[in-house]
Protein backbone atom coordinates (compact mmCIF):
# COMPACT_ATOMS: atom_id res chain seq x y z
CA UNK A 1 91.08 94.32 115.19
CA UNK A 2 90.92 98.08 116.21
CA UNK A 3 87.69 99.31 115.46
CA UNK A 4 88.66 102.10 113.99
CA UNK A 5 90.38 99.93 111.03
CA UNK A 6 86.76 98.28 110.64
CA UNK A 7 85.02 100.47 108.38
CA UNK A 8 87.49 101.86 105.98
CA UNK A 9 88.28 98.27 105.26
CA UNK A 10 85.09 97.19 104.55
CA UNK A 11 84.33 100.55 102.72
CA UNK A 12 87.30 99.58 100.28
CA UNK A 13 86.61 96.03 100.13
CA UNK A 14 82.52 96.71 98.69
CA UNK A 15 84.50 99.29 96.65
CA UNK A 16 86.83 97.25 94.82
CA UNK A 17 84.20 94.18 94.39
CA UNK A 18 81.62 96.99 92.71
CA UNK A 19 84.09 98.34 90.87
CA UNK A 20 85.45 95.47 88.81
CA UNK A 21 81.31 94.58 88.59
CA UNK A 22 80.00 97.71 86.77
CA UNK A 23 83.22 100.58 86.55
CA UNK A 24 86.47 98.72 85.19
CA UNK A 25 86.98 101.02 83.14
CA UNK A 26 87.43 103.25 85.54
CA UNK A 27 90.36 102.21 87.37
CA UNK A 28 92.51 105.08 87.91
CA UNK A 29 89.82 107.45 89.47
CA UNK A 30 88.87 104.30 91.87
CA UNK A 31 92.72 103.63 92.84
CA UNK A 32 93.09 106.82 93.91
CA UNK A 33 89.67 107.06 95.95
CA UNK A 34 90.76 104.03 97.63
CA UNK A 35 94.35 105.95 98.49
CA UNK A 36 91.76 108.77 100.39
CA UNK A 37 89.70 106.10 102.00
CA UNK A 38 93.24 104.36 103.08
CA UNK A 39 94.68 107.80 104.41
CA UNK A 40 91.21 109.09 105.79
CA UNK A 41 91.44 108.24 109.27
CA UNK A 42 95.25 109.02 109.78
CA UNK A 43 93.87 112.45 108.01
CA UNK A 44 91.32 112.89 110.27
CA UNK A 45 93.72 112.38 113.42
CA UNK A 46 95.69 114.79 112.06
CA UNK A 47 93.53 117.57 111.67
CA UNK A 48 93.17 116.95 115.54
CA UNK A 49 96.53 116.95 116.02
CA UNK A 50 97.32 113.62 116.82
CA UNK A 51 99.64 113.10 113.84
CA UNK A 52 102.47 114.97 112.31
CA UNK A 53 103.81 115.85 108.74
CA UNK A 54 106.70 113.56 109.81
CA UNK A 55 104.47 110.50 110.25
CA UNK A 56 103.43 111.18 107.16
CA UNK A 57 106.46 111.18 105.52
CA UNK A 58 108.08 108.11 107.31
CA UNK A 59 105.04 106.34 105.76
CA UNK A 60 105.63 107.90 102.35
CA UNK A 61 109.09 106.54 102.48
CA UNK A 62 108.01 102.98 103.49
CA UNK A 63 105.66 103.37 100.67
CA UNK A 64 108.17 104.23 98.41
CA UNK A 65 111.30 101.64 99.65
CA UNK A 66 108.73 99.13 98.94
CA UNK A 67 107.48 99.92 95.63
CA UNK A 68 110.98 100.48 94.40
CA UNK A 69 111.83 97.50 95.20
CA UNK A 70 109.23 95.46 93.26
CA UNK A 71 110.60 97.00 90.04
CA UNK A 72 114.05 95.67 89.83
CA UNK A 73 112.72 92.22 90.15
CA UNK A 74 109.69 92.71 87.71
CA UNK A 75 111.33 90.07 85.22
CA UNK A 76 110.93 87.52 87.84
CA UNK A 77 107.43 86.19 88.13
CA UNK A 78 106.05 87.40 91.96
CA UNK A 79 109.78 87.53 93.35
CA UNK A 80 109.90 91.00 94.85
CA UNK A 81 110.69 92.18 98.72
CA UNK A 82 107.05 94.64 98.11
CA UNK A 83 105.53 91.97 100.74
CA UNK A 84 108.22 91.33 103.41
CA UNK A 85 108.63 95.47 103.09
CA UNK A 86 104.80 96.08 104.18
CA UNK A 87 104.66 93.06 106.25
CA UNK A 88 107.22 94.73 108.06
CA UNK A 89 105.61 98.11 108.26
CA UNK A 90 102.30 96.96 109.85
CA UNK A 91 104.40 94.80 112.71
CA UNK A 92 106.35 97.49 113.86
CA UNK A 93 103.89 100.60 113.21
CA UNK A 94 100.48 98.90 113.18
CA UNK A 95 97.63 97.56 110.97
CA UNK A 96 96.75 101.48 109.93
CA UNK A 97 100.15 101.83 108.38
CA UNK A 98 100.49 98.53 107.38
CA UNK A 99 97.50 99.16 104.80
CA UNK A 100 97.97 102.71 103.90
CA UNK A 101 101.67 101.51 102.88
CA UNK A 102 100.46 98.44 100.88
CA UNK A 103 97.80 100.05 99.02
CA UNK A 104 100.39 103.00 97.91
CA UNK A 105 102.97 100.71 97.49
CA UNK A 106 100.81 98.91 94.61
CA UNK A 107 99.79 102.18 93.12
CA UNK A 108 103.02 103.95 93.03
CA UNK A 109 104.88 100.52 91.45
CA UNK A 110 102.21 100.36 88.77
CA UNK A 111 103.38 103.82 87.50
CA UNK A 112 106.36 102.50 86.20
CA UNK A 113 105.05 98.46 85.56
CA UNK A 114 101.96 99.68 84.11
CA UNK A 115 98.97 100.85 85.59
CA UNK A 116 95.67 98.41 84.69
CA UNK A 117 91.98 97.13 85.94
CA UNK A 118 94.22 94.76 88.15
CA UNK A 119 95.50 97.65 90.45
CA UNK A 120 92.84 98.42 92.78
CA UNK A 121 92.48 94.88 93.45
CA UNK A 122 96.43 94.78 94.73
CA UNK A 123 95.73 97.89 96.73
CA UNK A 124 93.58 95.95 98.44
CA UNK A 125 95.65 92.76 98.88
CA UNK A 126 98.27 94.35 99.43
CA UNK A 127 96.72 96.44 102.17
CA UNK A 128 95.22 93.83 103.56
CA UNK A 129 98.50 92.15 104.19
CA UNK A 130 99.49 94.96 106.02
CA UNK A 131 96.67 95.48 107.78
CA UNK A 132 96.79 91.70 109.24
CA UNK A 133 100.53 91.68 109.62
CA UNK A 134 99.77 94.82 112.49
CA UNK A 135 96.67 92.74 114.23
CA UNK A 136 98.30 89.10 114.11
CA UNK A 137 101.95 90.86 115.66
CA UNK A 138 100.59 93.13 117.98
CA UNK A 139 102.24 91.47 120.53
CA UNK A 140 106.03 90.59 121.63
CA UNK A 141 105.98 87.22 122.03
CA UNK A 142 103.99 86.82 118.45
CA UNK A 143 106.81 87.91 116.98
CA UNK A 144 108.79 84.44 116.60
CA UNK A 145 110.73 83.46 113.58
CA UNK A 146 108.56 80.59 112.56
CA UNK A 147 105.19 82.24 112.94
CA UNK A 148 106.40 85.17 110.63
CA UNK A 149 107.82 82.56 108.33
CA UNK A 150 104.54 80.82 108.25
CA UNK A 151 102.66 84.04 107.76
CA UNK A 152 104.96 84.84 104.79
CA UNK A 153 104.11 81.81 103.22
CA UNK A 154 100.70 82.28 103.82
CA UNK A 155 100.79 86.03 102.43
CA UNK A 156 102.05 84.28 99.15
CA UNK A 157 99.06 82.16 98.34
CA UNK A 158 96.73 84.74 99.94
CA UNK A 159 97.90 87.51 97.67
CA UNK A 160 97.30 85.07 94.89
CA UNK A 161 93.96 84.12 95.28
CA UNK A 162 92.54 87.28 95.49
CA UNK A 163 94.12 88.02 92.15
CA UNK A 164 92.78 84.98 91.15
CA UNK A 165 89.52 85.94 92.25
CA UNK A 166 89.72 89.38 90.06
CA UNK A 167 90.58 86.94 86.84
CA UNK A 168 87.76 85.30 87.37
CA UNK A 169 85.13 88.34 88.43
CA UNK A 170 86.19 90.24 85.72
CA UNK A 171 84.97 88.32 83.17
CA UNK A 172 88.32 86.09 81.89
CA UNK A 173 86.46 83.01 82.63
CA UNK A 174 83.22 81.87 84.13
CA UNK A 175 82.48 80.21 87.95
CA UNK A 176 83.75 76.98 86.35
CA UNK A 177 86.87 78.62 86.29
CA UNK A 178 87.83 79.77 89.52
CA UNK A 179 89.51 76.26 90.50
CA UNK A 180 91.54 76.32 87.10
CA UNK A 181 92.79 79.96 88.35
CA UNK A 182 93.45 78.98 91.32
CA UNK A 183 95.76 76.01 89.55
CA UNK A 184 97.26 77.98 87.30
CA UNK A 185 98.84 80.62 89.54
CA UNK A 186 99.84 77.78 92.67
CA UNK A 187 103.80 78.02 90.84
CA UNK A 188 103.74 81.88 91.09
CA UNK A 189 102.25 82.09 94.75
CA UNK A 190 104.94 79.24 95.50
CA UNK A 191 107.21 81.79 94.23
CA UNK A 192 105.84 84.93 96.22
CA UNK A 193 105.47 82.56 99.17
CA UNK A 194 109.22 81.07 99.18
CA UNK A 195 110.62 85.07 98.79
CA UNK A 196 108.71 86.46 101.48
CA UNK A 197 110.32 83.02 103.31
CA UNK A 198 113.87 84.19 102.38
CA UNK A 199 113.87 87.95 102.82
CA UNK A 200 112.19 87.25 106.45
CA UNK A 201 114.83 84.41 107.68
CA UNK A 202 117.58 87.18 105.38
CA UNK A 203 116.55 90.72 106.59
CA UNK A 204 113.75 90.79 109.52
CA UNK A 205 116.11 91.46 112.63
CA UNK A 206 117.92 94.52 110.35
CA UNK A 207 114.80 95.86 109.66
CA UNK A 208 112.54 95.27 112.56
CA UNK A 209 115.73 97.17 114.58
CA UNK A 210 115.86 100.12 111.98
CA UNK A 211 112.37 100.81 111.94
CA UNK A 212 111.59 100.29 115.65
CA UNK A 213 114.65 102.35 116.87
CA UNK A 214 112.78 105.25 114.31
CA UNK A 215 109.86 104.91 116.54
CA UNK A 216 110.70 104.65 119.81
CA UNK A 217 113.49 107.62 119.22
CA UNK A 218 111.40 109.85 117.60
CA UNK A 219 107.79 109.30 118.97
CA UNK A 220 106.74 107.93 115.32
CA UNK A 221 103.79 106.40 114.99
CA UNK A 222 103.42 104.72 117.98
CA UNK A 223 101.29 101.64 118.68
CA UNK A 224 99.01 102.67 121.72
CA UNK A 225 98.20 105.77 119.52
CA UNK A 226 96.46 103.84 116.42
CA UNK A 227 94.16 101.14 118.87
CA UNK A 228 91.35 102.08 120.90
């Protein structure tokens, strides 16, 4: 993983399990910390100069195509292209975008699905998903249909469980409990799991052309700038 990924990540990650500890209540203020945290060291670079306003915007629009798109499917129990869309992001772009897109994406979404003491814990899984979807596809020859299919899959149940694990910290049942969560949710994850399956095998080639023809054309977030 690039270092510089390290410590924001595990700044968040102490954040969000102290937060649902001792501050619930205080979700909003801690959702939007975890935005700065998420956009600090993309900040940082540009202060320097080695980012530009349009970086910032192509992420805003990634951000924004995938929490649009989780809306129209809100009826439907965790069928929504939110995942595939950041999954996306963080193979072509990197880990760094990958998780600044994820985390907004869950944030901006939950402004018109409802904003709770749930969303700083999918800020985190989202980002997360992002974040690994940049490390485990650095590379080329990673890149093959069944590996991203299994990853989606993966991404399903993983997204789950750390919901699952939120139920369960924040008081909606004790340790005993975790394995009943964890039970209870395995029909929704399916669910999550089998669309990030279909909008992979259904839309990845599109997309991963789109998005890389935006960076190589343009200069846009490039890859060799985010590792060390």
């Amino acid at each position: 993983m690039a270092k510089k990924l390290i410590l924001p990540v595990l700044v968040i990650g102490v954040l969000v399990l102290a937060y649902t500890l001792f501050l619930e209540k205080y979700y909003l203020p801690v959702s939007f910390l975890i935005i700065l945290l998420s956009f600090l060291p993309f900040l940082l670079r540009f202060e320097r100069q080695e980012r530009g306003a349009e970086e910032i915007l192509l992420l805003a629009i990634l951000a924004s195509v995938a929490a649009v798109g989780r809306v129209p499917f809100a009826a439907l129990p965790s069928v929504q292209p939110t995942t595939f869309v950041i999954m996306m992001t963080g193979i072509v772009f990197g880990g760094e975008s990958g998780f600044i897109v994820g985390a907004t994406a869950a944030l901006v979404s939950n402004l018109f699905l409802g904003q709770g003491p749930y969303t700083p814990w999918q800020m985190f899984a989202w980002g997360l998903l992002g974040l690994l979807s940049g490390v485990l596809f650095r590379s080329p020859s990673s890149r093959r249909m069944p590996l991203l299919c299994l990853a989606g899959f993966v991404y399903g149940f993983l997204f789950g469980w750390i919901m699952d694990t939120w139920f369960v910290l924040a008081g909606f049942g004790g340790a005993e409990s975790y394995l009943a969560a964890y039970a209870a949710s395995t029909l929704f994850n399916l669910n999550h799991s089998i669309c990030n399956v279909v909008f992979l095998l259904l839309f990845y080639q599109p997309f991963y052309r789109v998005l890389e023809r935006v960076k190589v054309k343009y200069g846009l977030l490039s890859e060799n700038r985010f590792y060390s």
